[in-house]
Protein backbone atom coordinates (compact mmCIF):
# COMPACT_ATOMS: atom_id res chain seq x y z
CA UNK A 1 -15.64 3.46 -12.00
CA UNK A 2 -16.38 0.14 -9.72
CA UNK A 3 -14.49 0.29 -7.17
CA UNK A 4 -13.28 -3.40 -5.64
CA UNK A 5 -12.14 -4.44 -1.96
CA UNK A 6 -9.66 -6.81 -2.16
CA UNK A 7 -8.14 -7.85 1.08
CA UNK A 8 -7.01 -4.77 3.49
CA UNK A 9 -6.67 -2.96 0.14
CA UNK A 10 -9.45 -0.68 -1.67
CA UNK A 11 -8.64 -0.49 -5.04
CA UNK A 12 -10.68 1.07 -8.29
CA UNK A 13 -10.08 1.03 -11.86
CA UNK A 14 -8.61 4.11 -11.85
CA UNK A 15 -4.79 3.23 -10.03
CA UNK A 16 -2.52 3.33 -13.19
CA UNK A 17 1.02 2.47 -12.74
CA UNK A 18 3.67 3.85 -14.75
CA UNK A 19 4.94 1.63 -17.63
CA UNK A 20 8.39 1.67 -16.61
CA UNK A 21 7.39 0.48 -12.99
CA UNK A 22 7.11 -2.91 -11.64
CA UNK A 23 3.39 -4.00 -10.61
CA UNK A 24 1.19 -5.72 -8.56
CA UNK A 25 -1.80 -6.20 -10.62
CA UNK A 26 -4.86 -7.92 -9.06
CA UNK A 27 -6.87 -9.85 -11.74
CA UNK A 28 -10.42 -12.25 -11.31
CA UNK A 29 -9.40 -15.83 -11.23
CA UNK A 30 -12.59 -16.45 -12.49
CA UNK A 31 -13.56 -13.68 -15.13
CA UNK A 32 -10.18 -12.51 -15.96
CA UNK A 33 -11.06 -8.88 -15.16
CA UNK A 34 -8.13 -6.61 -14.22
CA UNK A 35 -9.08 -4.97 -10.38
CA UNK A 36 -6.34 -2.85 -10.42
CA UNK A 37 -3.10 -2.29 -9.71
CA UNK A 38 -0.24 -0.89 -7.82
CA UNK A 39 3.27 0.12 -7.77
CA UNK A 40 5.13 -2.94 -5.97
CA UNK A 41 7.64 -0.41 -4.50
CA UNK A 42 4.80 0.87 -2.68
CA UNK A 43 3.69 -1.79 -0.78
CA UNK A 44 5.27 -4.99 1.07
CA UNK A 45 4.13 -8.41 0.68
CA UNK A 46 3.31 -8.20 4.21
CA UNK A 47 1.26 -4.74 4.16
CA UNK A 48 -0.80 -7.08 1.85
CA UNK A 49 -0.81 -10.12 3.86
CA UNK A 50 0.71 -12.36 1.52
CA UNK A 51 3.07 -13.49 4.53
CA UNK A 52 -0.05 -15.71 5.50
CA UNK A 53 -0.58 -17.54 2.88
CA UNK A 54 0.81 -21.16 3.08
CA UNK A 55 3.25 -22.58 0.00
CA UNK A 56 0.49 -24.05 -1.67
CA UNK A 57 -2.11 -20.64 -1.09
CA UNK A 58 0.91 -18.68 -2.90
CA UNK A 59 1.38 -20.93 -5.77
CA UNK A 60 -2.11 -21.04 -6.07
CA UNK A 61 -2.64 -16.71 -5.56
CA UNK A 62 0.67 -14.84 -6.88
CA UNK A 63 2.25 -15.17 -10.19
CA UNK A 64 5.38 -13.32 -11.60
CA UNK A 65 6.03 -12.46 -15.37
CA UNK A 66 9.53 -12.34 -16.69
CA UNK A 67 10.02 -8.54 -15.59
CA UNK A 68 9.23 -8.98 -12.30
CA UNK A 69 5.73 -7.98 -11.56
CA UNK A 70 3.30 -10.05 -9.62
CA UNK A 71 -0.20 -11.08 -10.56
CA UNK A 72 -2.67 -11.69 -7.57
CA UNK A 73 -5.52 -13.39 -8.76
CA UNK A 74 -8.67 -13.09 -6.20
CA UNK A 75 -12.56 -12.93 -6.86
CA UNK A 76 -13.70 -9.32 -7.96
CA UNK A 77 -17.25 -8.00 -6.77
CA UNK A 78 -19.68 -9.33 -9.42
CA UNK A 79 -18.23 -12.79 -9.71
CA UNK A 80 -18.66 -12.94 -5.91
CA UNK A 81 -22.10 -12.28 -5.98
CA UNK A 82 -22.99 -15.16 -8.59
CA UNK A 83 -20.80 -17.48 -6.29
CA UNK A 84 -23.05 -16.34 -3.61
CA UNK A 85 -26.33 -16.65 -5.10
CA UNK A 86 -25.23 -19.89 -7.42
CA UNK A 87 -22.48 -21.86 -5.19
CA UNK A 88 -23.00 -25.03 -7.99
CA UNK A 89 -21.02 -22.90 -10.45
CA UNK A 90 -17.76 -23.97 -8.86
CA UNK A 91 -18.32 -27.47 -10.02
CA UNK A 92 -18.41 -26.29 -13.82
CA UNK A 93 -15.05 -25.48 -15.61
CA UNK A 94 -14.93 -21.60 -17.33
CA UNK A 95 -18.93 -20.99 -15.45
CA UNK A 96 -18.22 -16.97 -15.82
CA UNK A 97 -15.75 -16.79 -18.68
């Protein structure tokens, strides 16, 4: 189990959500790895900070499927750490698909 800090949240792989219940699942906009997720009646889009972000930070961050749950997509842990060490990835499209 990795366990991922993502904002003022601490998530790890282990948060499972109901199937019946409507999510906020964090995914790697780089990798496409699933963080993890939680029940979006637990939380507020401002206990998450999402009240921040500016119009085009949204659009560019949260996503919505057709039942309602959201899709953050942030950086997890190990695709940090190659941005870190390797910063020239960013100019290459799909680097750490």
């Amino acid at each position: 189990m990795i366990p991922y800090s993502v904002g003022i949240l601490f998530l790890n792989n282990s948060n499972v959500c109901r199937r019946d219940e409507m999510t906020i699942q964090y995914l790697c906009r780089h990798c496409g790895t699933s963080i993890g997720q939680i029940p979006k009646t637990k939380v507020t889009e401002q206990q998450l900070g999402l009240h921040i972000l500016t119009a085009e930070e949204r659009e560019h961050i949260i996503s919505y499927d057709l039942e309602g749950n959201m899709s953050l997509k942030v950086t997890c842990d190990y695709c940090q750490q190659m941005l870190s060490q390797n910063p020239e990835l960013l100019l290459l499209p799909g680097y750490l698909q």
